[in-house]
Protein backbone atom coordinates (compact mmCIF):
# COMPACT_ATOMS: atom_id res chain seq x y z
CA UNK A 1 9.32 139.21 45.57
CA UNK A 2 8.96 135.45 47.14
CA UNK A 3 12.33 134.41 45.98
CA UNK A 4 13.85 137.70 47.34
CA UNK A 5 12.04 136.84 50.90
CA UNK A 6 13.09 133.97 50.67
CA UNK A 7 16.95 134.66 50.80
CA UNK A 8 16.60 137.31 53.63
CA UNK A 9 14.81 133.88 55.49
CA UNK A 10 17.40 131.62 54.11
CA UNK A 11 20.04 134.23 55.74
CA UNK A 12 18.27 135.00 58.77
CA UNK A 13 18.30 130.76 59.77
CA UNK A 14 22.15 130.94 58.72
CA UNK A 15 22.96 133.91 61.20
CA UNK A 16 20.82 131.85 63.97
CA UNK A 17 23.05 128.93 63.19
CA UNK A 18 26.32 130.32 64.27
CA UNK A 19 24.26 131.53 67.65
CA UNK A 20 24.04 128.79 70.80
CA UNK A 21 20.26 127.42 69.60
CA UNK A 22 19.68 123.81 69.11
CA UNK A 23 20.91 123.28 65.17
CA UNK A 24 18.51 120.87 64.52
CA UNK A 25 15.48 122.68 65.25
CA UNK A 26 17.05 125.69 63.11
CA UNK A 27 18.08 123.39 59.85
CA UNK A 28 14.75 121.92 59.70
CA UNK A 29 12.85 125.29 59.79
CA UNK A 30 15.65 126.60 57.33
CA UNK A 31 15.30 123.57 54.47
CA UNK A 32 11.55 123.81 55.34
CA UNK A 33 11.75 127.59 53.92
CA UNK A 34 13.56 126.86 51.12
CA UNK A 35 11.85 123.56 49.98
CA UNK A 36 9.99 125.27 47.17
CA UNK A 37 13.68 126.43 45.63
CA UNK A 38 15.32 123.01 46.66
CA UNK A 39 12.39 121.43 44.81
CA UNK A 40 13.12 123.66 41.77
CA UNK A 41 16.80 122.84 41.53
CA UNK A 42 16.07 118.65 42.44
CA UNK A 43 13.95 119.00 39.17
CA UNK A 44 15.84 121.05 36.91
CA UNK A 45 18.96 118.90 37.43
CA UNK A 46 16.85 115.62 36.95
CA UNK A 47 15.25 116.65 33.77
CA UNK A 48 18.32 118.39 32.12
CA UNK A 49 21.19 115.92 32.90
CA UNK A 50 19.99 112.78 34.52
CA UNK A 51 16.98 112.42 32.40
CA UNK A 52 17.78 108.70 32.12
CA UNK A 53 17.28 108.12 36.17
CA UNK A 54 13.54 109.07 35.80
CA UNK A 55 13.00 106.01 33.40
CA UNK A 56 12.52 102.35 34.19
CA UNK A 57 13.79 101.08 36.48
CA UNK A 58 14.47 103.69 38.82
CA UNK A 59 11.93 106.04 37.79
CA UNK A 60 12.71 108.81 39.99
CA UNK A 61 10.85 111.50 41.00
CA UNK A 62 11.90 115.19 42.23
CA UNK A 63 10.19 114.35 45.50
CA UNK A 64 12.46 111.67 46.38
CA UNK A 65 15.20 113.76 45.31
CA UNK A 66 14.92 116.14 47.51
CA UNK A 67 13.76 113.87 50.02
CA UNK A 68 17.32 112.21 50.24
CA UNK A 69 18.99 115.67 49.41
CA UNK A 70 17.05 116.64 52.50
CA UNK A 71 18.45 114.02 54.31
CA UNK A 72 22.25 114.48 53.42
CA UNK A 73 22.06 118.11 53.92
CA UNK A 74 20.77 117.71 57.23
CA UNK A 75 23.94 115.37 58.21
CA UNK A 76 26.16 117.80 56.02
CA UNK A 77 24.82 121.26 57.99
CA UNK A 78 25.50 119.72 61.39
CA UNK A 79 29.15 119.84 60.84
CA UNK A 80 29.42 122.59 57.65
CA UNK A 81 27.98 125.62 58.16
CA UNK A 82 27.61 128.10 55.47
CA UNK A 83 27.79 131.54 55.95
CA UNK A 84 25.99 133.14 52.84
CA UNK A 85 22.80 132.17 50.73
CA UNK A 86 25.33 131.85 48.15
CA UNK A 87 27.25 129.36 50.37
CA UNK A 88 24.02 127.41 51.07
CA UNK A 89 22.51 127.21 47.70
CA UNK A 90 26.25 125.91 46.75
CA UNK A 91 26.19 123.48 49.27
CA UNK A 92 22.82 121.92 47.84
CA UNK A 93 23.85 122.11 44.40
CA UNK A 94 26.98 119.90 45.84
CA UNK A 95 24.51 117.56 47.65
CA UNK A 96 21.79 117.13 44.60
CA UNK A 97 24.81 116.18 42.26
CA UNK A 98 26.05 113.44 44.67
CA UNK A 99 23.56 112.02 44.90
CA UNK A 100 21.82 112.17 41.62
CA UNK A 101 25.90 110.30 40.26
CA UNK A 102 25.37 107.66 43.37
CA UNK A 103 22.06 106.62 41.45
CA UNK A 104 23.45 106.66 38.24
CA UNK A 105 26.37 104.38 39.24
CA UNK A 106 24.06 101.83 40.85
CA UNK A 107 22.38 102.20 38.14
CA UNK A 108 25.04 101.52 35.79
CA UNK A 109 25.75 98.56 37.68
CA UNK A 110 22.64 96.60 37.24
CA UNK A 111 22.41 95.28 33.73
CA UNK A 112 24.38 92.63 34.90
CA UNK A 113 21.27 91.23 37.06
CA UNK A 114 18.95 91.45 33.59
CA UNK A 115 20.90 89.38 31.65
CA UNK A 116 20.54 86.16 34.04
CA UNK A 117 17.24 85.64 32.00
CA UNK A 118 18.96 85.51 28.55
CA UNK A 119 15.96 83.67 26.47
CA UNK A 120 13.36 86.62 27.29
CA UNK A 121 15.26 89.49 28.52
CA UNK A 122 17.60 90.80 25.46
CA UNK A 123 20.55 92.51 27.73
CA UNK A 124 20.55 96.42 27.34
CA UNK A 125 23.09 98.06 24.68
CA UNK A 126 25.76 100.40 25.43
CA UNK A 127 24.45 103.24 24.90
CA UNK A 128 21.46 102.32 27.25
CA UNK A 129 24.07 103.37 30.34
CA UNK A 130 23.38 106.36 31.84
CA UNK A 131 26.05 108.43 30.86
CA UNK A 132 28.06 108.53 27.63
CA UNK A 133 31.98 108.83 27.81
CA UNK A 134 31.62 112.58 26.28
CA UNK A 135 28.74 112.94 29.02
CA UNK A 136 31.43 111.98 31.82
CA UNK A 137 34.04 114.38 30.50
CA UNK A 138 31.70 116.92 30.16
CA UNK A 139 30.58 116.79 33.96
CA UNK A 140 34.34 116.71 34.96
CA UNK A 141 34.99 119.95 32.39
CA UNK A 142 32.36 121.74 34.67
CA UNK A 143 33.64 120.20 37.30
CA UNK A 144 36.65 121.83 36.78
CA UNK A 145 35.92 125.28 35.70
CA UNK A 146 37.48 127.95 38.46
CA UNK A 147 34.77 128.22 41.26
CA UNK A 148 33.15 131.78 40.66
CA UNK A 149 32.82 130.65 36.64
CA UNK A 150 31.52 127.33 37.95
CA UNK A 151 29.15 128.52 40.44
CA UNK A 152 27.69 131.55 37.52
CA UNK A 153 27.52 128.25 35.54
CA UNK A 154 25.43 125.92 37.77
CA UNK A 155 23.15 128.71 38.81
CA UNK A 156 22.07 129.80 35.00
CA UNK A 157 22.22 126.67 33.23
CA UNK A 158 21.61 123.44 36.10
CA UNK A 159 19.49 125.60 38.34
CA UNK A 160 17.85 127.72 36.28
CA UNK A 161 17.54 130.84 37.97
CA UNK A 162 17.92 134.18 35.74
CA UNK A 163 21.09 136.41 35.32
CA UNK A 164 19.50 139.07 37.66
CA UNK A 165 18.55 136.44 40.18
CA UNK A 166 22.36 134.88 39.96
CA UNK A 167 23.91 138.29 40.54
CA UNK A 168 21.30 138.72 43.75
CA UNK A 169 22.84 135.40 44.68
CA UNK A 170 26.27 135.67 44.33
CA UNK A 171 26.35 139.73 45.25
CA UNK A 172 27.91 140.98 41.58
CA UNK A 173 26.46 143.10 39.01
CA UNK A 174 24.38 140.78 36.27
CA UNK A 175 26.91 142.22 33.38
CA UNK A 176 29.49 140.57 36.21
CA UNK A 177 27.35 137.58 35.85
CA UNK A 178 27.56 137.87 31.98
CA UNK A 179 31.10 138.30 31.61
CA UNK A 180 31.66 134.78 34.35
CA UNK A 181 28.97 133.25 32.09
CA UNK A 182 31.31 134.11 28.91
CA UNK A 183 33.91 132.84 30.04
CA UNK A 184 32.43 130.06 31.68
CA UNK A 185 31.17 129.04 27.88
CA UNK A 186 34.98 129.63 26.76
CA UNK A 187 36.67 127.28 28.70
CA UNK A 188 34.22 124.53 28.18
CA UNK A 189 34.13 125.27 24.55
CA UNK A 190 38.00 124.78 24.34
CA UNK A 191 38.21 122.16 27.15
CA UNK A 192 35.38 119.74 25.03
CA UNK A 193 36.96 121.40 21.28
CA UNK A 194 37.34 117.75 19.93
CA UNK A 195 33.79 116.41 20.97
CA UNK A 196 32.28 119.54 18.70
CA UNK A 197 30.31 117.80 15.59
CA UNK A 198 32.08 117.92 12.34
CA UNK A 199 30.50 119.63 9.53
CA UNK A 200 30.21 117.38 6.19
């Protein structure tokens, strides 16, 4: 029933957007409403596929996740304004990504400074980087998959929500959200077909 209210609320702050109010006032109240879901999806994302930024020494936290999310969605809103919950909750998915791959890059980049203390500090290993070649392509296969498959995707498996809450979401039936799912899984399965393990 909350997450229900709280797309009617979500939608009711969109419709007031396209109206001649003040944005500002009206994107703060909105993200305000929503902070409990926009906390949801900054953790789920963090723990399932950047797992790596809440270790030393970043050590992120969802709270500073959504913090900065916070922070580029309320640049992003004043000149992109989505129409649809569906729209908006795409829109932060888009925003949580970027910035969760600006910290991994930075973070990719800073071995380098460790190893100026060579005697004490042994310098990190490969496979200490944040993301894997088959980790990249993986991203980019999503990244890639056609937008209503991709969006089905991001919703079950990055945000977590349930098939009945996706199809509430994106306004289909949840055997609709199935069959997008299925094929979603298809696609990916063929797209990554050489990075499956080899048996024996």
């Amino acid at each position: 029933m909350a997450e229900e209210r709280t797309t009617v609320v979500v939608q009711q702050y969109l419709n007031a957007l396209a109206g001649d109010q003040p944005a500002e006032p009206i994107l703060r109240a909105l993200l305000d409403r929503a902070v409990r879901r926009l906390h949801l999806l900054c953790t789920s994302l963090l723990h399932r596929q950047y797992r790596r930024l809440t270790l030393p020494p970043l050590n992120l936290q969802p709270d500073e996740l959504l913090g900065a999310v916070t922070e580029r969605l309320l640049k992003a809103m004043r000149s992109i304004h989505p129409e649809t919950v569906r729209q908006f909750f795409a829109l932060v998915n888009q925003h949580i990504r970027w910035e969760l791959n600006d910290l991994a890059r930075r973070l990719d980049k800073q071995p380098k400074a460790l190893e100026l203390d060579e005697g004490q500090v042994k310098a990190p290993s490969s496979s200490a980087s944040f993301l894997t070649p088959a980790g990249r392509r993986m991203l980019e296969a999503i990244d890639k998959l056609p937008e209503e498959e991709r969006e089905v995707f991001d919703l079950l498996r990055i945000q977590g929500l349930t098939q009945v809450e996706v199809a509430d979401v994106v306004g289909v039936s949840a055997k609709t959200v199935q069959r997008r799912l299925n094929r979603c899984l298809l696609l990916l399965a063929t797209e990554l077909d050489d990075l499956r393990p080899t048996s024996g």
